[in-house]
Every structure is written in structure tokens, then in C-alpha cells.
PDB file of N, CA and C in Angstrom:
ATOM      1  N   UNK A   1       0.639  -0.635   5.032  1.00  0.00           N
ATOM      2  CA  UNK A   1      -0.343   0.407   4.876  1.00  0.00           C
ATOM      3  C   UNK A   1      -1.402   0.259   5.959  1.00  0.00           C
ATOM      4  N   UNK A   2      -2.060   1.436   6.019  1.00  0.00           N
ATOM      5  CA  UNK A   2      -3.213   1.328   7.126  1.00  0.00           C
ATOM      6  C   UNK A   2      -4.459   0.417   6.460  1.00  0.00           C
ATOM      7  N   UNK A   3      -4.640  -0.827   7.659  1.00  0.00           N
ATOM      8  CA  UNK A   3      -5.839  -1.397   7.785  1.00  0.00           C
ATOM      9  C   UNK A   3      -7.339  -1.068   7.955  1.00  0.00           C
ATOM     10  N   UNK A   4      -7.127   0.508   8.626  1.00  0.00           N
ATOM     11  CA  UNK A   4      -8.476   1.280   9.477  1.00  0.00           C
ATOM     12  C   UNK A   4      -9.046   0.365  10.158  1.00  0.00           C
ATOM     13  N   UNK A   5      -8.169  -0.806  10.946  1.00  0.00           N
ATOM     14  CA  UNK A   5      -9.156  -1.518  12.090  1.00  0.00           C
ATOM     15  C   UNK A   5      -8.125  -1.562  13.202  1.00  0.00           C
ATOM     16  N   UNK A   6      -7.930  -0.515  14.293  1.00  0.00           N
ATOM     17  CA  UNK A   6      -7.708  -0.721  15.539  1.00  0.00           C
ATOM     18  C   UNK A   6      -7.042  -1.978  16.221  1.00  0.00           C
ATOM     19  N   UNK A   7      -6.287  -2.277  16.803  1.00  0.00           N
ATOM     20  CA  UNK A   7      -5.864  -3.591  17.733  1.00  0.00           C
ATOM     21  C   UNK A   7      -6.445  -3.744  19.033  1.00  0.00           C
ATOM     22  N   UNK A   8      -6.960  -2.643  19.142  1.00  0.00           N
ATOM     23  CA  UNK A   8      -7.981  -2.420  20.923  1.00  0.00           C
ATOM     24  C   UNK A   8      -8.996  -2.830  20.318  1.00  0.00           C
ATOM     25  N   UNK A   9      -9.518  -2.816  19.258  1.00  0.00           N
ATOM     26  CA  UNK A   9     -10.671  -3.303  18.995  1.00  0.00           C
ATOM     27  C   UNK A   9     -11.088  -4.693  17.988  1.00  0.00           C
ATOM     28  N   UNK A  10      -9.789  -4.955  17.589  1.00  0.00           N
ATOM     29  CA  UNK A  10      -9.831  -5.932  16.173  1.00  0.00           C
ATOM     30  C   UNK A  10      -8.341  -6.723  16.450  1.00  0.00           C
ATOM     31  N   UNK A  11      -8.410  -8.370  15.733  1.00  0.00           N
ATOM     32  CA  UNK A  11      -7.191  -8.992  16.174  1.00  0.00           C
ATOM     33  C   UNK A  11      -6.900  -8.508  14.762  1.00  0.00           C
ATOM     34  N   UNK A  12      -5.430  -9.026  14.964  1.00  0.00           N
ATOM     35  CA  UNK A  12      -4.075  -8.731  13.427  1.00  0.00           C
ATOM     36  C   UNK A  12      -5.033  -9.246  12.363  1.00  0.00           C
ATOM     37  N   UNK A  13      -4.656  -8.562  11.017  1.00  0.00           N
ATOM     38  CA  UNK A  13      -3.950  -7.413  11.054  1.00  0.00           C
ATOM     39  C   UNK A  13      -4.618  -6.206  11.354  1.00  0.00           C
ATOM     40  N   UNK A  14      -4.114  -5.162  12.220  1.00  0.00           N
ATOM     41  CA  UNK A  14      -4.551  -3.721  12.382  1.00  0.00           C
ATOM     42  C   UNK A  14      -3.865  -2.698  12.941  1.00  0.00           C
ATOM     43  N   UNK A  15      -4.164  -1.672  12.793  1.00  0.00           N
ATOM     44  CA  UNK A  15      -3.406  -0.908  13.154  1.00  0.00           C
ATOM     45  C   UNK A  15      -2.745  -0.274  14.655  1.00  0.00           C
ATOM     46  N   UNK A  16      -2.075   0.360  14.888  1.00  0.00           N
ATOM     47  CA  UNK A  16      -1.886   0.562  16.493  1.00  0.00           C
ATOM     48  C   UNK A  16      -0.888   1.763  16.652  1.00  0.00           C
ATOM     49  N   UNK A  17      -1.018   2.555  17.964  1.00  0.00           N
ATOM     50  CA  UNK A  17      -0.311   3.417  18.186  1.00  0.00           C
ATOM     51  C   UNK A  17       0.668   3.130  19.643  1.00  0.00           C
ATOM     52  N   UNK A  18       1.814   3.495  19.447  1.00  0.00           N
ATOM     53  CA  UNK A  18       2.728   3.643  20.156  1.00  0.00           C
ATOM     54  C   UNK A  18       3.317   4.740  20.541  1.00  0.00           C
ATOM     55  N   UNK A  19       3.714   5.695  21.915  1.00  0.00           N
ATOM     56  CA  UNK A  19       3.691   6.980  21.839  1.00  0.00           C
ATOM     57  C   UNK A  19       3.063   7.624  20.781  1.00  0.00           C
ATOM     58  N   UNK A  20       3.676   8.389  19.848  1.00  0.00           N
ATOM     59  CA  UNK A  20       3.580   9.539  19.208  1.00  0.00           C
ATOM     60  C   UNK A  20       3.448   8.532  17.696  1.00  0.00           C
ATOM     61  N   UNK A  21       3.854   7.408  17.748  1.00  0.00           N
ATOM     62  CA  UNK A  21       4.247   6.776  16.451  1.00  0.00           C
ATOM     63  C   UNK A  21       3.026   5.915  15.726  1.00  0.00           C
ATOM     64  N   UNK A  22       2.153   5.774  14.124  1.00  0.00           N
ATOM     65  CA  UNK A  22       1.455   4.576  14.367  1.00  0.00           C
ATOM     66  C   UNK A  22       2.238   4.233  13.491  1.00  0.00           C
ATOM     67  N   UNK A  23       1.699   2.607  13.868  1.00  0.00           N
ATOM     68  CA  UNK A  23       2.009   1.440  13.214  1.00  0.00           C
ATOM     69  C   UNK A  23       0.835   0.684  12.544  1.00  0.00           C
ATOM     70  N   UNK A  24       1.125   0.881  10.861  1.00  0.00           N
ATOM     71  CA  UNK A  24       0.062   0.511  10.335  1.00  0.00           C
ATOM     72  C   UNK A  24       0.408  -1.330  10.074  1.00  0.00           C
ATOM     73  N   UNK A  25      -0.731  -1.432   9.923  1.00  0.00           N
ATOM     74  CA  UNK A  25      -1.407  -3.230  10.556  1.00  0.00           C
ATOM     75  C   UNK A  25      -1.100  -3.913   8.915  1.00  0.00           C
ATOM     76  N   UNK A  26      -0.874  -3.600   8.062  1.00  0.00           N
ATOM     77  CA  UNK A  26      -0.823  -4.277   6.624  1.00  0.00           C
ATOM     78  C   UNK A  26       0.565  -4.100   6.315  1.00  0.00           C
ATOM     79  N   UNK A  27       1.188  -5.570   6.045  1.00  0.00           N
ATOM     80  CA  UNK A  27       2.578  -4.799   5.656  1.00  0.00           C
ATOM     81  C   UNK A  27       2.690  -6.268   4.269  1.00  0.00           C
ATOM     82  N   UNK A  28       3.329  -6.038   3.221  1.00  0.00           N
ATOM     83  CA  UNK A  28       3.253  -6.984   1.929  1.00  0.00           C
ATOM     84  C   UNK A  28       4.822  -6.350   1.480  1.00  0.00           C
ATOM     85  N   UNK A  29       5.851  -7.752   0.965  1.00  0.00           N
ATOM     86  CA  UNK A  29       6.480  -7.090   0.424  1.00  0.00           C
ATOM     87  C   UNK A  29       6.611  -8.658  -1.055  1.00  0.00           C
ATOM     88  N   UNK A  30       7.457  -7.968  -1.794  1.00  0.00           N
ATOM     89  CA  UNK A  30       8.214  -9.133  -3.220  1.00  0.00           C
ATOM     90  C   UNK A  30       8.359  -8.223  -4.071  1.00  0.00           C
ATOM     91  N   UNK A  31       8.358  -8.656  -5.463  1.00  0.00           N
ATOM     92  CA  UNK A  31       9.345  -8.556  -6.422  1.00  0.00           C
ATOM     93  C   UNK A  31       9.221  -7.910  -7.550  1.00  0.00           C
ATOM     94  N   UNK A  32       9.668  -7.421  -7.987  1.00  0.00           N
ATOM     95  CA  UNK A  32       9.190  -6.567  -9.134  1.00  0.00           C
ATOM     96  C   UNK A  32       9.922  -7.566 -10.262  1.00  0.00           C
ATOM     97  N   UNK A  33       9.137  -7.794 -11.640  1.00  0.00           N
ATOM     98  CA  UNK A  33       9.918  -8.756 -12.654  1.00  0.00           C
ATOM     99  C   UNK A  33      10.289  -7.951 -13.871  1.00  0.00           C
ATOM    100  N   UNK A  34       9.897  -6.872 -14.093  1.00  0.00           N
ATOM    101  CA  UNK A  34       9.635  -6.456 -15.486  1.00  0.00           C
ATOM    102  C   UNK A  34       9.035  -4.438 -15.404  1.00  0.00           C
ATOM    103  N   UNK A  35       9.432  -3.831 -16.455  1.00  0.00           N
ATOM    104  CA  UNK A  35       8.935  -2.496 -16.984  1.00  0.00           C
ATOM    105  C   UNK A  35       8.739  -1.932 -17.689  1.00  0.00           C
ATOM    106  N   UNK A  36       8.078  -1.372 -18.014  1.00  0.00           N
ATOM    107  CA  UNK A  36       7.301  -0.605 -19.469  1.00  0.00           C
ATOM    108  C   UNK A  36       6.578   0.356 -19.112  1.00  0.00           C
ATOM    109  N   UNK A  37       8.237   1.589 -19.537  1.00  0.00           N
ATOM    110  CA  UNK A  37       7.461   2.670 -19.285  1.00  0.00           C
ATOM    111  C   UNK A  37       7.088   3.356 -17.894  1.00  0.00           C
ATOM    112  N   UNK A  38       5.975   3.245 -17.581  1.00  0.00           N
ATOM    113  CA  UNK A  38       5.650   3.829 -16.027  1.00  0.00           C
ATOM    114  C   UNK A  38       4.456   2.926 -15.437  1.00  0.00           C
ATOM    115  N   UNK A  39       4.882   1.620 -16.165  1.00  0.00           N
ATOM    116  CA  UNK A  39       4.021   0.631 -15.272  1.00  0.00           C
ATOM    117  C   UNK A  39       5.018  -0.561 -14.747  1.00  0.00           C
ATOM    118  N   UNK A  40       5.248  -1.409 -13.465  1.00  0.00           N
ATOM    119  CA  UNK A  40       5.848  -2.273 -13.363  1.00  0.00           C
ATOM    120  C   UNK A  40       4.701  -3.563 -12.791  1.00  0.00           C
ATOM    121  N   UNK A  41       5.626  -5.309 -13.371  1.00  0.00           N
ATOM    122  CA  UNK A  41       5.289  -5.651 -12.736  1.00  0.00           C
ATOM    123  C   UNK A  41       5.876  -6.484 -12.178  1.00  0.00           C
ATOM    124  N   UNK A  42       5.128  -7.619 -10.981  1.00  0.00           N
ATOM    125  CA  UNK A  42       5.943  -8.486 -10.523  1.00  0.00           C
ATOM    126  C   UNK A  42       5.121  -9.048  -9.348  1.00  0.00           C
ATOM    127  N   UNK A  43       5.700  -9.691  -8.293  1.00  0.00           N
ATOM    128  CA  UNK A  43       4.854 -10.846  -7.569  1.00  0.00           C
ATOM    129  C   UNK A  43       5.073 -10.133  -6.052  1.00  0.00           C
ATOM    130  N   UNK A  44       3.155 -10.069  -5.665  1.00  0.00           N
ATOM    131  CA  UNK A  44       3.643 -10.010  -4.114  1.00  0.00           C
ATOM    132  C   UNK A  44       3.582 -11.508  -3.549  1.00  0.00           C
ATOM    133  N   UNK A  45       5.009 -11.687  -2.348  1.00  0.00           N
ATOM    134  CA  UNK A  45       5.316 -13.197  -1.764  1.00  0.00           C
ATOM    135  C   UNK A  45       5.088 -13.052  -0.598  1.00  0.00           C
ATOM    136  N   UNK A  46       4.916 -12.456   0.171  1.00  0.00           N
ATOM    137  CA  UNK A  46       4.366 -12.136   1.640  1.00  0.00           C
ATOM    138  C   UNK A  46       3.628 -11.018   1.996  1.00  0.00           C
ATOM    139  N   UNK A  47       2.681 -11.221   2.810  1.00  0.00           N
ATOM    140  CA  UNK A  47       1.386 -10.178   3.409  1.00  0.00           C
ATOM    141  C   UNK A  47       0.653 -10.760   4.566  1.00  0.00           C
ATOM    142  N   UNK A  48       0.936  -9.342   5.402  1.00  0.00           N
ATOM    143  CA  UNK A  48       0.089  -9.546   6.590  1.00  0.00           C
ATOM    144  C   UNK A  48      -1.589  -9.922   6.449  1.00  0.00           C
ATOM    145  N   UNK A  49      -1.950  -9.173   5.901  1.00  0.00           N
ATOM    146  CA  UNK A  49      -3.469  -8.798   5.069  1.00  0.00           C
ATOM    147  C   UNK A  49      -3.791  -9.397   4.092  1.00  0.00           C
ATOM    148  N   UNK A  50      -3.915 -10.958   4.118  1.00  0.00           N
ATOM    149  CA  UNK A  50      -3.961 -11.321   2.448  1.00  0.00           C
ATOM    150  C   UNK A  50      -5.954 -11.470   1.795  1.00  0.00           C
ATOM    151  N   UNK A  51      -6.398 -10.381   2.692  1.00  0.00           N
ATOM    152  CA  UNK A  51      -7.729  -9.922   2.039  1.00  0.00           C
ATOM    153  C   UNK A  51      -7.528  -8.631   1.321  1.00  0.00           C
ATOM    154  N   UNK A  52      -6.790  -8.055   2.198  1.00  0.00           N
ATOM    155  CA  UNK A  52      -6.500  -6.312   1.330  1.00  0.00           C
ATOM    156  C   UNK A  52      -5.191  -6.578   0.245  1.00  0.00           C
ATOM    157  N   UNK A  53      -4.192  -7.285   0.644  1.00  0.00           N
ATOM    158  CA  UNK A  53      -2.989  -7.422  -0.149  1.00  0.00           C
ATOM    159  C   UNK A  53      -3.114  -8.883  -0.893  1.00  0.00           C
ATOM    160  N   UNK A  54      -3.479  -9.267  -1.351  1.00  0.00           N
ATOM    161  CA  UNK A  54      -3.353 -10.608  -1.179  1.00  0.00           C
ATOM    162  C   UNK A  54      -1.593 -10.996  -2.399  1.00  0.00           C
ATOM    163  N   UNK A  55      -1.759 -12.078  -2.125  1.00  0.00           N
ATOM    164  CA  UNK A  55      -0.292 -12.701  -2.939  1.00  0.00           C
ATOM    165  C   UNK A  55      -0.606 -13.269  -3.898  1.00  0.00           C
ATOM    166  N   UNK A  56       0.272 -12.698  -5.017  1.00  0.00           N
ATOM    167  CA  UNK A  56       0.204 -13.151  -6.249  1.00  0.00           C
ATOM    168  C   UNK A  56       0.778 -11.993  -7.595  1.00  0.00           C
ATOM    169  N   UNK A  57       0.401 -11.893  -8.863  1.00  0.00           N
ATOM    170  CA  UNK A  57       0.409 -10.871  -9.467  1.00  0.00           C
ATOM    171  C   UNK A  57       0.097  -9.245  -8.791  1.00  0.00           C
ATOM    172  N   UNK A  58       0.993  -8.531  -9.263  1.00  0.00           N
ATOM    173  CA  UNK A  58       0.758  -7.101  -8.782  1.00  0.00           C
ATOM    174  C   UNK A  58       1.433  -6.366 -10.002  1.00  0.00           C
ATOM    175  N   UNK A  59       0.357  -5.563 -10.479  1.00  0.00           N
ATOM    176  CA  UNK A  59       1.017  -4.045 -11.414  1.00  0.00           C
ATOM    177  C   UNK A  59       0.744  -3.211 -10.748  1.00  0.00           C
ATOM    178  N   UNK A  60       1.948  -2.335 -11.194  1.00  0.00           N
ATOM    179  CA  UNK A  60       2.141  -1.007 -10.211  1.00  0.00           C
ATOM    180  C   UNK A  60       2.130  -0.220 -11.308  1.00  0.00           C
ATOM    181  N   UNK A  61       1.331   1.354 -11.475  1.00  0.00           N
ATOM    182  CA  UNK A  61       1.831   2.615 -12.403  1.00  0.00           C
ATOM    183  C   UNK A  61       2.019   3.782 -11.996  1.00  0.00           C
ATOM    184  N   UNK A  62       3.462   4.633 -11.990  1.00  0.00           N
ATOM    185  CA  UNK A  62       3.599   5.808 -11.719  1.00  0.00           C
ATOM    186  C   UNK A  62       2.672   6.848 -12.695  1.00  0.00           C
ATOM    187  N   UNK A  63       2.397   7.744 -11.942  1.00  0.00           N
ATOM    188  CA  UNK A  63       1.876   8.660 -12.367  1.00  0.00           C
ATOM    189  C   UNK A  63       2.868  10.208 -11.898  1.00  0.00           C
ATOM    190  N   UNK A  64       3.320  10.147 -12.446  1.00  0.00           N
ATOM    191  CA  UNK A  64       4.446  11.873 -12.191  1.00  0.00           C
ATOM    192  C   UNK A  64       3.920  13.200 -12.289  1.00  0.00           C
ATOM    193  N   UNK A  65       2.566  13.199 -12.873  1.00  0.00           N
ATOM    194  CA  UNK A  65       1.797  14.479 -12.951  1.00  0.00           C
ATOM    195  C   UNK A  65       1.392  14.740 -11.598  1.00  0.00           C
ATOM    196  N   UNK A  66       1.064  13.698 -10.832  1.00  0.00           N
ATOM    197  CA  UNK A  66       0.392  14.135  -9.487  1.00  0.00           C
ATOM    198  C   UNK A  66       1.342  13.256  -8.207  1.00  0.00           C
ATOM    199  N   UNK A  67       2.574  12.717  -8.918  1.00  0.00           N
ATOM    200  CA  UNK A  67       3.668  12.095  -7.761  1.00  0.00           C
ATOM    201  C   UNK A  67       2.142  10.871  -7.078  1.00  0.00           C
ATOM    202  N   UNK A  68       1.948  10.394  -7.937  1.00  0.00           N
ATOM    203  CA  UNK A  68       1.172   9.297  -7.406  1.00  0.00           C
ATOM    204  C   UNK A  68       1.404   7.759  -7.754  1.00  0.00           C
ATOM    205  N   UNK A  69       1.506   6.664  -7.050  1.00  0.00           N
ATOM    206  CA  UNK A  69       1.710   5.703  -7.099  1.00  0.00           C
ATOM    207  C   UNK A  69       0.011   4.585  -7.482  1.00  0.00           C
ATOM    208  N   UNK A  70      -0.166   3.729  -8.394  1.00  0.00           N
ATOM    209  CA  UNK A  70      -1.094   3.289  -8.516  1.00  0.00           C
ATOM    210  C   UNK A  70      -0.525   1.367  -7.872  1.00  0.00           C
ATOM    211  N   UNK A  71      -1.945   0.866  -7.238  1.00  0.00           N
ATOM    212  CA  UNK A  71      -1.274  -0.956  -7.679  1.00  0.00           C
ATOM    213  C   UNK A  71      -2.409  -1.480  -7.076  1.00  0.00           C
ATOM    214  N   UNK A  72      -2.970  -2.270  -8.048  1.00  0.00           N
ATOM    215  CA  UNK A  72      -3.920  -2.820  -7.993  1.00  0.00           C
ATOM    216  C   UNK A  72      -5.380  -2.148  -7.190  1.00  0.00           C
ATOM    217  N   UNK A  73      -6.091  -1.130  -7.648  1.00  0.00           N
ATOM    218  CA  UNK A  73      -6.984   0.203  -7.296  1.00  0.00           C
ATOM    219  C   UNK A  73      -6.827   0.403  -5.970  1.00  0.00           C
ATOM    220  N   UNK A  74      -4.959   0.853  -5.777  1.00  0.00           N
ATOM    221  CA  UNK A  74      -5.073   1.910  -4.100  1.00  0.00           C
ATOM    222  C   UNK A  74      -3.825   2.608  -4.637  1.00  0.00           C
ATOM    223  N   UNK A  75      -4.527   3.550  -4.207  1.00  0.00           N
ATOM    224  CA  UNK A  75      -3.023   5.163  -4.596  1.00  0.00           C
ATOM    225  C   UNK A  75      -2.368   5.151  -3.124  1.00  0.00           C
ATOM    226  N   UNK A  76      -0.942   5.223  -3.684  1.00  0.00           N
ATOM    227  CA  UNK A  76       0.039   5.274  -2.471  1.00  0.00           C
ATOM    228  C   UNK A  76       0.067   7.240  -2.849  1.00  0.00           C
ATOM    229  N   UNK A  77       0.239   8.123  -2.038  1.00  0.00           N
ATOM    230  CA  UNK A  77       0.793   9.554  -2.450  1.00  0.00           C
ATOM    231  C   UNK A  77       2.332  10.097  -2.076  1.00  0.00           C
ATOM    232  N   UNK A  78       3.149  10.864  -2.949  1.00  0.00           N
ATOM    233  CA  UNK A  78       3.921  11.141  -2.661  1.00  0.00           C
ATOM    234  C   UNK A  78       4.302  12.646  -1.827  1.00  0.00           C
ATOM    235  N   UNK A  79       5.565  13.271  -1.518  1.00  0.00           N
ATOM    236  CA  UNK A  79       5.197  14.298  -0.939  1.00  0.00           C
ATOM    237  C   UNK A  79       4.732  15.509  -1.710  1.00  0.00           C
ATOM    238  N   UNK A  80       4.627  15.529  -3.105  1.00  0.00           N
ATOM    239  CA  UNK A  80       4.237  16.323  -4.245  1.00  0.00           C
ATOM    240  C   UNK A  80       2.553  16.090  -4.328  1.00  0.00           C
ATOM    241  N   UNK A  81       1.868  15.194  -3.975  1.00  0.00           N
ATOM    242  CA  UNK A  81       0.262  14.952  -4.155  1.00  0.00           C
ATOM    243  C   UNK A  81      -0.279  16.226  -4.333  1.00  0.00           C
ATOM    244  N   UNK A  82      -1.581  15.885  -4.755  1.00  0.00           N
ATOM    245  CA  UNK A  82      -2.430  17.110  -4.902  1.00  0.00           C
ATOM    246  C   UNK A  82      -3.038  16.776  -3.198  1.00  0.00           C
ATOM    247  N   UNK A  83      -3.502  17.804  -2.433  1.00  0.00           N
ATOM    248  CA  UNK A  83      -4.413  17.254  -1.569  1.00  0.00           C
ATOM    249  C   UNK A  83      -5.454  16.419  -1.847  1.00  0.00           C
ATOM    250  N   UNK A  84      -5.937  15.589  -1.122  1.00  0.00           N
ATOM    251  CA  UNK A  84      -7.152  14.334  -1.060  1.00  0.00           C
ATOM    252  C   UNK A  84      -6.878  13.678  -2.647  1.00  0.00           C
ATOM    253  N   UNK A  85      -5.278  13.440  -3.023  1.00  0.00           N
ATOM    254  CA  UNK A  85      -5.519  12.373  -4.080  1.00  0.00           C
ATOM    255  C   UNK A  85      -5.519  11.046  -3.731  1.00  0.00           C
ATOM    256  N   UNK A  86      -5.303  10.972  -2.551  1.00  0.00           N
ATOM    257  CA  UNK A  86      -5.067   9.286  -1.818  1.00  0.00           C
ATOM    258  C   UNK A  86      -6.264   9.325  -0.592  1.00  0.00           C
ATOM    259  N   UNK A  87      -7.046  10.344  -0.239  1.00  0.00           N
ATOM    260  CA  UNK A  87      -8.412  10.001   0.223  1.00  0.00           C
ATOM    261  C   UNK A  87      -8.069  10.568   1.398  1.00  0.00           C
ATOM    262  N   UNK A  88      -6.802  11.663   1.784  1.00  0.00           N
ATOM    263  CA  UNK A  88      -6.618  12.234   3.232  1.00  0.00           C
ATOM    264  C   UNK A  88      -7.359  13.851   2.632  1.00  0.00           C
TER     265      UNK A  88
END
């Protein structure tokens, strides 16, 4: 996900553009253990960003009314969003 801190201006993690393409500066991935319903959870095991992402416990909750993704207070949006539900 985007960092909002530049690589011309800020060391890793941050973000950067390449031609036409960016490349956002936060990247976290692991495991999902368990579900209930329209919440999951499970463990993040690696992160670029471990101030914004950090490692450890993570719940995630779908929200299908507005195709929105919740995890730990940051909305991912899907291509269904309402406009500015994820802060664009």
C-alpha cells in the first residue's frame, strides 16, 4: 500500500514512480487462521513498514454494502466503492 513518502525525498519504505507505473513503498504479506462470518483472522509475518504494518495479529472485515475491505483502521476499496470511502 501507499506510504505517502516519496523515495526522492525519504529512504525505504516509500513510494516511487516508474514510467507510467507507481510502486507503492509498503508491502506486508501472511496468513489468514480462522472465519466468522465477514471477519477473518490471522498473522501478518513479513512487512516492509513495520510502523504502518507492523507484524503480528491482524483482523480483517468485509463489508459488501460498500465492497470495502477493513484491517486494523485502514479501508482497502474495491472497484464497487462509494467515492472517497478509502480517502481518494
Amino acid at each position: 500500500m501507499r506510504t505517502y513518502k516519496w523515495c526522492s525525498q525519504n529512504p525505504p519504505p516509500c513510494d516511487s514512480i516508474s514510467g507510467n507505473v507507481m510502486r507503492d513503498g509498503d508491502n506486508a504479506g501472511g496468513q489468514l487462521s480462522s472465519v466468522s462470518g465477514k471477519s477473518a483472522t490471522g498473522q501478518v509475518t513479513h512487512t516492509t513498514d513495520q510502523a504502518d504494518t507492523p507484524k503480528g495479529q491482524i483482523t480483517i472485515t468485509l463489508n459488501t454494502q460498500t465492497d470495502t475491505v477493513y484491517a486494523d483502521n485502514l479501508s482497502y476499496c474495491g472497484p464497487s466503492s462509494p467515492v472517497a470511502a478509502c480517502g481518494a
